[in-house]
C-alpha atoms as a PDB file:
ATOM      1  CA  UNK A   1       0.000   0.000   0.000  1.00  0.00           C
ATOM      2  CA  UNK A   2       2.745   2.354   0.770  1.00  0.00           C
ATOM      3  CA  UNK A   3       4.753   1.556  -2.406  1.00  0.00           C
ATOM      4  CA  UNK A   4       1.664   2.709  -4.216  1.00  0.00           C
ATOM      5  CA  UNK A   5       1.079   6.143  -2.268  1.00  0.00           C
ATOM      6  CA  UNK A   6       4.583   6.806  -3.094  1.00  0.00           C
ATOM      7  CA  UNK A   7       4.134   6.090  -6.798  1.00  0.00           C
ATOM      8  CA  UNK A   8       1.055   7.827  -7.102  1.00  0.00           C
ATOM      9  CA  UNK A   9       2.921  11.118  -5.875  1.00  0.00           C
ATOM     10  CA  UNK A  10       5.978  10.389  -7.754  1.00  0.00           C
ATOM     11  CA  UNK A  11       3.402  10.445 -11.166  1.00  0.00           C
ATOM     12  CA  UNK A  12       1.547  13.700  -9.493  1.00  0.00           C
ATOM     13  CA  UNK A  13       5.090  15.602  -9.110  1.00  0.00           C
ATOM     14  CA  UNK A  14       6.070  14.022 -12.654  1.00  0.00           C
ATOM     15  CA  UNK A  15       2.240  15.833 -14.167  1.00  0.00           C
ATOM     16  CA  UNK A  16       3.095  18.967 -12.235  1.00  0.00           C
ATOM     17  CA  UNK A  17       6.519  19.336 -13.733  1.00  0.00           C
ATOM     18  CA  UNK A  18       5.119  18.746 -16.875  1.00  0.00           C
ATOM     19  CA  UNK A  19       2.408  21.127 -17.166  1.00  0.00           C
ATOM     20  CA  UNK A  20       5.033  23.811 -15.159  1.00  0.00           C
ATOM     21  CA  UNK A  21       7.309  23.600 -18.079  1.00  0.00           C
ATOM     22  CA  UNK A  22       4.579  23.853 -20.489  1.00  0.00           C
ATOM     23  CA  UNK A  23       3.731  27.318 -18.923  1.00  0.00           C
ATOM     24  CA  UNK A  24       7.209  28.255 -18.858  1.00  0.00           C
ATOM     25  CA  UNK A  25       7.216  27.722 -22.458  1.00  0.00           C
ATOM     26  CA  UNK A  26       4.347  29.661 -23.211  1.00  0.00           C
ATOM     27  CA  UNK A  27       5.513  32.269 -20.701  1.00  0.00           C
ATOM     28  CA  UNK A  28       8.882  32.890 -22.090  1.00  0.00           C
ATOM     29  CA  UNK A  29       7.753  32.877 -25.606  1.00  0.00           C
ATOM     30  CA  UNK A  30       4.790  35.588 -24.858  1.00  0.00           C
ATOM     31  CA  UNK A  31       7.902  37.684 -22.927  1.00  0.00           C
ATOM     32  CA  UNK A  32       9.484  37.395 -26.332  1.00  0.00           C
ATOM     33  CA  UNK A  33       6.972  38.408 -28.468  1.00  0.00           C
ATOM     34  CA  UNK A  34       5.487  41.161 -26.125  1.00  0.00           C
ATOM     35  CA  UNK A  35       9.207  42.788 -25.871  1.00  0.00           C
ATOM     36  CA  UNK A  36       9.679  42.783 -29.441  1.00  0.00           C
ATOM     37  CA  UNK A  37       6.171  44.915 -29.678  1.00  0.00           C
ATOM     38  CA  UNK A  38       6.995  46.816 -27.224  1.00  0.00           C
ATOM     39  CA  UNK A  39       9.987  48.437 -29.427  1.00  0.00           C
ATOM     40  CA  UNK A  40       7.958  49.036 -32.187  1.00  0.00           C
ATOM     41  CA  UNK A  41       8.806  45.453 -34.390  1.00  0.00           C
ATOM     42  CA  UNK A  42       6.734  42.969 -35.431  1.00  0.00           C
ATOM     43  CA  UNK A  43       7.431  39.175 -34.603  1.00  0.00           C
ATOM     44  CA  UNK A  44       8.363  36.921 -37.280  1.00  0.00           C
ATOM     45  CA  UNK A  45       7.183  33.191 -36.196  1.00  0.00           C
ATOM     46  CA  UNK A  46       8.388  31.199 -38.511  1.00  0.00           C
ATOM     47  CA  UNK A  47      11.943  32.521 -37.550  1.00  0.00           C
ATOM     48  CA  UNK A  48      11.136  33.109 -33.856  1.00  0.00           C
ATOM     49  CA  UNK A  49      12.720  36.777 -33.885  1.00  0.00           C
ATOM     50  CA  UNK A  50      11.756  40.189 -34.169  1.00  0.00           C
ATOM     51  CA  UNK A  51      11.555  42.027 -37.082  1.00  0.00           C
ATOM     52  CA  UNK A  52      11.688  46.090 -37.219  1.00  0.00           C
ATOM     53  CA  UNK A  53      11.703  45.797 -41.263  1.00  0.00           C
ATOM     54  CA  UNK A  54       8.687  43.926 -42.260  1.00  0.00           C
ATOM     55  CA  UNK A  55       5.210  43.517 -41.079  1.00  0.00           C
ATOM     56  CA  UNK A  56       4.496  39.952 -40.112  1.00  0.00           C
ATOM     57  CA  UNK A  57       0.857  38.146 -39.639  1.00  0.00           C
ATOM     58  CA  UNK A  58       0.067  37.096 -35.863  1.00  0.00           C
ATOM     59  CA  UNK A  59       0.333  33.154 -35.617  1.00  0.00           C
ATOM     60  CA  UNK A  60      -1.496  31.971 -32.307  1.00  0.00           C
ATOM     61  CA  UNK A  61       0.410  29.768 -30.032  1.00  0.00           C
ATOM     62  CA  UNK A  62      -1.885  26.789 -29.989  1.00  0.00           C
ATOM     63  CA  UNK A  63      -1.565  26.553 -34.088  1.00  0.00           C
ATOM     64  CA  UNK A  64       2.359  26.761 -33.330  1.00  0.00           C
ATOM     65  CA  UNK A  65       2.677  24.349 -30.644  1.00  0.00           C
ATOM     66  CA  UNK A  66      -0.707  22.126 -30.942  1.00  0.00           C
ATOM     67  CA  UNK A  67       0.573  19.970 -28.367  1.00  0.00           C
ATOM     68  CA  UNK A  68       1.318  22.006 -25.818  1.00  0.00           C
ATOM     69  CA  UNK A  69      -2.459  22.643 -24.459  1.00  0.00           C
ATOM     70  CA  UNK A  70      -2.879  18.718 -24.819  1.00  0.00           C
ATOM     71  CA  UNK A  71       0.148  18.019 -22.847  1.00  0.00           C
ATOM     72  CA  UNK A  72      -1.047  20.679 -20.280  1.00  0.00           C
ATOM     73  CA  UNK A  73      -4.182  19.439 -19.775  1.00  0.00           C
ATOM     74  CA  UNK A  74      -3.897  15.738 -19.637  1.00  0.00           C
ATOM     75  CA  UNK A  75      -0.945  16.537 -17.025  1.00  0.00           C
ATOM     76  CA  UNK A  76      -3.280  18.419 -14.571  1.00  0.00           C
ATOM     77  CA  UNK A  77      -6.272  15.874 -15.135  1.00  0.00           C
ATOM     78  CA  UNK A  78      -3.854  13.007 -14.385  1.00  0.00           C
ATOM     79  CA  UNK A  79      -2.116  14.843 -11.566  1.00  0.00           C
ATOM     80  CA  UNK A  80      -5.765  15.665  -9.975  1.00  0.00           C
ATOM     81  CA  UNK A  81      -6.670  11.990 -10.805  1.00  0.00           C
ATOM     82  CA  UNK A  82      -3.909  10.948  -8.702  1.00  0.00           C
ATOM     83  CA  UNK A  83      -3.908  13.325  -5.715  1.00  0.00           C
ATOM     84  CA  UNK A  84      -7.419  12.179  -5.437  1.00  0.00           C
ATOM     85  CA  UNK A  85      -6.574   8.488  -5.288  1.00  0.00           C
ATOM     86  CA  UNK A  86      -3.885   9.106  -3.471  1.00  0.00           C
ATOM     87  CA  UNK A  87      -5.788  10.430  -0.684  1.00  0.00           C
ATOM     88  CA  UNK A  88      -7.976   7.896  -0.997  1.00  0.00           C
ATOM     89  CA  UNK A  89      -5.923   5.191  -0.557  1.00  0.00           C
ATOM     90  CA  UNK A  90      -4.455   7.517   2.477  1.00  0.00           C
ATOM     91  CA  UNK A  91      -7.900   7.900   4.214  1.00  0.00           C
ATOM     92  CA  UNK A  92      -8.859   4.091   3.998  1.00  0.00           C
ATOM     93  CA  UNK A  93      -5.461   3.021   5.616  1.00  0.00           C
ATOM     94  CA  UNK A  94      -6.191   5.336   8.411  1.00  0.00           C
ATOM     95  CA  UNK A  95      -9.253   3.676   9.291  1.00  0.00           C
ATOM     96  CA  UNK A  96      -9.768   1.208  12.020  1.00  0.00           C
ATOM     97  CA  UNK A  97     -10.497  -2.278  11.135  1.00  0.00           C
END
């Protein structure tokens, strides 16, 4: 029983670190992009660097990286999942037989 508590929160701290480094992803890109506005350029995508030349068309993040909201999401169901049975499993070995 205690082998599985501690491999259910080994796979919860494995779903949090994914979906943290998902939003660190997104996070430093949109720093990117927004400090490239912010001098006046426009942000090429397909090259992943500002341009103060030529006008470039926005490309969402989601078409960019259509993984990304997948991974992020299935990470905090599964990580919810197991914190749930993981307590679970804590509260029925705390009971009296």
């Amino acid at each position: 029983m205690k082998l599985l508590r501690h491999s259910l929160l080994g796979l919860g701290l494995l779903c949090s670190a994914l979906a943290i480094r998902e939003a660190l992803r997104y996070g430093r890109e949109w720093l990117t992009v927004d400090s490239c506005l912010d001098s006046g350029g426009s942000f090429d995508y397909s090259r992943m660097a500002c341009d103060h030349a030529v006008n470039h068309p926005f490309v969402s993040y989601g078409y960019r990286h259509p993984e990304s909201s997948w991974v992020c999401v299935a990470a905090i169901l599964f990580g919810i999942s197991t914190a749930l049975i993981s307590h679970r499993l804590s509260r029925n070995a705390q009971k009296p037989n």
